[in-house]
C-alpha atoms as a PDB file:
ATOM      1  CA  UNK A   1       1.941   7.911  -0.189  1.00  0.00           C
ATOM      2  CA  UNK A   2       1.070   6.983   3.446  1.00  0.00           C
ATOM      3  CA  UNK A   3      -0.057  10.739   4.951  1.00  0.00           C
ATOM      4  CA  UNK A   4      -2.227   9.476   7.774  1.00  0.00           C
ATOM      5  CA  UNK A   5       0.736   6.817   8.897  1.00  0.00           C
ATOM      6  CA  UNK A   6       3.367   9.473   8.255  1.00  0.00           C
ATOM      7  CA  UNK A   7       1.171  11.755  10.566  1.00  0.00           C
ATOM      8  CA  UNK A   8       0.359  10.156  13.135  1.00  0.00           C
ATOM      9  CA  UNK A   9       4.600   9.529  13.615  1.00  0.00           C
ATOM     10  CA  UNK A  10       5.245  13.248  13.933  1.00  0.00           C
ATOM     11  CA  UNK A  11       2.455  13.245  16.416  1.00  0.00           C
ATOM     12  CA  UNK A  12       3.821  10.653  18.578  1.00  0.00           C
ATOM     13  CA  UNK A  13       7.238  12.227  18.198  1.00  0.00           C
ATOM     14  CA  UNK A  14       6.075  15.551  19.117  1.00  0.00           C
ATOM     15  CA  UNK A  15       3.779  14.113  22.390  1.00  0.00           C
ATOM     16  CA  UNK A  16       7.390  12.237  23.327  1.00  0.00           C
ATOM     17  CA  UNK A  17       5.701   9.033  22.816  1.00  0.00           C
ATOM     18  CA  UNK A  18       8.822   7.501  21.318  1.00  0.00           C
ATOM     19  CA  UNK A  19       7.339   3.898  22.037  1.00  0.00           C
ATOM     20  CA  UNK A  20       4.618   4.394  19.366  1.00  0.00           C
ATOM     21  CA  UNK A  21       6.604   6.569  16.905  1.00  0.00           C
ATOM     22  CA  UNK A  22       8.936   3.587  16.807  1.00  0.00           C
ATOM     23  CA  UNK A  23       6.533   0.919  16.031  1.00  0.00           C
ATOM     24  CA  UNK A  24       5.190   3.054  13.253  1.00  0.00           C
ATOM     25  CA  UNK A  25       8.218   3.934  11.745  1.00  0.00           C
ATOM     26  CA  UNK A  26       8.552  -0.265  11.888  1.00  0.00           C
ATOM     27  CA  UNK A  27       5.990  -0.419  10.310  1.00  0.00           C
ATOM     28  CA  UNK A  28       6.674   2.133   7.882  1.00  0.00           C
ATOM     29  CA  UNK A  29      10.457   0.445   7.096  1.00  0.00           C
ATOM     30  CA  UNK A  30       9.186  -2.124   3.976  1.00  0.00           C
ATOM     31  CA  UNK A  31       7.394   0.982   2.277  1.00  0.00           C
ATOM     32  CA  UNK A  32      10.355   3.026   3.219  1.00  0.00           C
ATOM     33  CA  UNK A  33      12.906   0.844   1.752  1.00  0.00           C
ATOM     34  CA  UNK A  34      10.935   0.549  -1.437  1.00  0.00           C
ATOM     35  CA  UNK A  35      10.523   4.476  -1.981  1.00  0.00           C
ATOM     36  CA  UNK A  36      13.934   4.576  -1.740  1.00  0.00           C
ATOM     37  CA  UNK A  37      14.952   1.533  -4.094  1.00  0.00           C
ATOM     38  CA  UNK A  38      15.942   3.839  -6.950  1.00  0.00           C
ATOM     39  CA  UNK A  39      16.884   7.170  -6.923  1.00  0.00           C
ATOM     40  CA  UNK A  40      14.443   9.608  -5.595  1.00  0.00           C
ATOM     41  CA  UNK A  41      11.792  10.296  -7.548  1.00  0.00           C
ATOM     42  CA  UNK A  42      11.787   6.905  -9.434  1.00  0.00           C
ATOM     43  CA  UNK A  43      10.242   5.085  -7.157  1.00  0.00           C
ATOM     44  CA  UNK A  44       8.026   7.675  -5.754  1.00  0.00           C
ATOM     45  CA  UNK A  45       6.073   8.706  -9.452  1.00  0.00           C
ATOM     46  CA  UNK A  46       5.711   4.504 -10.087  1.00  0.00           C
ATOM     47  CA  UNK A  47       3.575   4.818  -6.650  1.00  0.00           C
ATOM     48  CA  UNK A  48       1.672   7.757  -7.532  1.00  0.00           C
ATOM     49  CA  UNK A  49       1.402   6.075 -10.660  1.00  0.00           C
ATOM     50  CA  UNK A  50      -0.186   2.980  -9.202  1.00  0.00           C
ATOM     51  CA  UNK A  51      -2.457   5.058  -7.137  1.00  0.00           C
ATOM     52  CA  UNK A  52      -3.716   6.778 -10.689  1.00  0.00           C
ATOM     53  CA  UNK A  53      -2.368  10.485  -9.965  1.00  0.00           C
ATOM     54  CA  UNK A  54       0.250  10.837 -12.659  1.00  0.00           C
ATOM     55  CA  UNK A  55       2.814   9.082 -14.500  1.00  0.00           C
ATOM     56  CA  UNK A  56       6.065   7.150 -13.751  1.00  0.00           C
ATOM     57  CA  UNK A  57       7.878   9.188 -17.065  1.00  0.00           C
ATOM     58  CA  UNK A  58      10.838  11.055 -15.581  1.00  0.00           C
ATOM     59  CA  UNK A  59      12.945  12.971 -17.722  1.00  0.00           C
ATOM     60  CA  UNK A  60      16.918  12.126 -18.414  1.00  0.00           C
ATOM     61  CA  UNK A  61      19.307  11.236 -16.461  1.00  0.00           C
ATOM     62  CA  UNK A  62      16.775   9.622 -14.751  1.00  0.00           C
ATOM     63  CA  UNK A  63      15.401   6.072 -15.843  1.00  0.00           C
ATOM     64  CA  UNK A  64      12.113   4.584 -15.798  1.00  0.00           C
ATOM     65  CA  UNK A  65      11.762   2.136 -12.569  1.00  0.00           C
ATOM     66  CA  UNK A  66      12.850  -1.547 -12.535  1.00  0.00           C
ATOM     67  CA  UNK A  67       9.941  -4.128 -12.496  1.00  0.00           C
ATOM     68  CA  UNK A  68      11.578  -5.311  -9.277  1.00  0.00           C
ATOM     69  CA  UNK A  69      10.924  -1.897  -7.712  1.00  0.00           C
ATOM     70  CA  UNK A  70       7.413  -1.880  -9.287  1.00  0.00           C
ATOM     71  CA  UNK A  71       6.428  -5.249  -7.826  1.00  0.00           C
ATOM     72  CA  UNK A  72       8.038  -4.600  -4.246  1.00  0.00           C
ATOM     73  CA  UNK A  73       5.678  -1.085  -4.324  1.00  0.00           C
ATOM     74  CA  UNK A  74       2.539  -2.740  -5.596  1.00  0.00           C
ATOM     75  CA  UNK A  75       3.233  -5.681  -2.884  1.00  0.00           C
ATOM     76  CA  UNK A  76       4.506  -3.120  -0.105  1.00  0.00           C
ATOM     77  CA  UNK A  77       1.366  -0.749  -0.786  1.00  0.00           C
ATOM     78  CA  UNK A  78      -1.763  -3.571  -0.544  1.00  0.00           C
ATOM     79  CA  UNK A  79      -0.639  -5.509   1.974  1.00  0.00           C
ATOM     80  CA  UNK A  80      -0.829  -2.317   4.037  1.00  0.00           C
ATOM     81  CA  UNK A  81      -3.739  -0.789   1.977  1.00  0.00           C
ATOM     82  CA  UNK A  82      -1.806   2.899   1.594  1.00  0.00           C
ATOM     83  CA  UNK A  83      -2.924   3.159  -1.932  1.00  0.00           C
ATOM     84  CA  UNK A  84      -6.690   3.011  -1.094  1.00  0.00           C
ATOM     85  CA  UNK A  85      -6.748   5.631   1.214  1.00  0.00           C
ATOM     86  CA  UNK A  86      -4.204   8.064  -0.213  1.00  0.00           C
ATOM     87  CA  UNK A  87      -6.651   7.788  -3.516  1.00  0.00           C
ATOM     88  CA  UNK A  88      -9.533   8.474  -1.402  1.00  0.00           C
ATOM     89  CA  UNK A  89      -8.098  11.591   0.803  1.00  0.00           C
ATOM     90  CA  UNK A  90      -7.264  12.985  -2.720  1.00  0.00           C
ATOM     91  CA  UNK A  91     -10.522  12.733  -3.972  1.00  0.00           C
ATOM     92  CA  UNK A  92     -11.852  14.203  -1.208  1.00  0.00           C
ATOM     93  CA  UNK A  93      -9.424  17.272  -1.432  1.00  0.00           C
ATOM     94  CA  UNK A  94     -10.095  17.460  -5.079  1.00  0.00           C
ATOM     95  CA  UNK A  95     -14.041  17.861  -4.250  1.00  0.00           C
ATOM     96  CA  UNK A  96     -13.431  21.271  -1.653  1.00  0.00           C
ATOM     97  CA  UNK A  97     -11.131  22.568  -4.494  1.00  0.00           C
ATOM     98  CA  UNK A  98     -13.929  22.376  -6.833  1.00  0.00           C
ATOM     99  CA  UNK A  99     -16.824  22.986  -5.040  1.00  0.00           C
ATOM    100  CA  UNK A 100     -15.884  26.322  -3.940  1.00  0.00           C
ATOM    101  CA  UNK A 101     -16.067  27.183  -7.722  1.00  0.00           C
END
């Protein structure tokens, strides 16, 4: 959902620059907490979901999400614009697949 934000932690990590892997991972804590609401993949596919890629319909035991879960994801992912950009760096993937056919 966030690959840039999630990226640039393990960089900062892997430099030993602890400082700035811990702000991000601050920063990362709200979106964090609401990808892991619900069990794993509920809340994840309602994100994708939200960003267009696929649906939120998971298949028994599991349940579709809460609206409480939906609502903290839709509020978690504008106010720190991750579903913009995650849309657009898939776009962009999806034009090399296809132009190299």
């Amino acid at each position: 959902i966030a690959p840039d934000k999630m990226s640039a932690l393990c960089k900062a990590c892997n430099k030993g620059d602890f400082i700035c892997a811990a702000t991000l991972q601050l920063n990362l804590l709200p979106l964090i907490d609401s990808l892991f609401a619900e069990t794993n993949p509920i809340p994840l596919k309602a994100a994708l979901e939200l960003a267009g890629l696929c649906t939120s319909k998971v298949r028994l035991p599991l349940t579709a999400p809460s609206e409480q879960t939906i609502q903290k994801l839709i509020y978690i992912t504008s106010i720190n614009r991750i579903l913009k950009p995650f849309i657009l760096l898939v776009f962009k993937i999806y034009k090399k697949i296809f132009k190299k056919q």
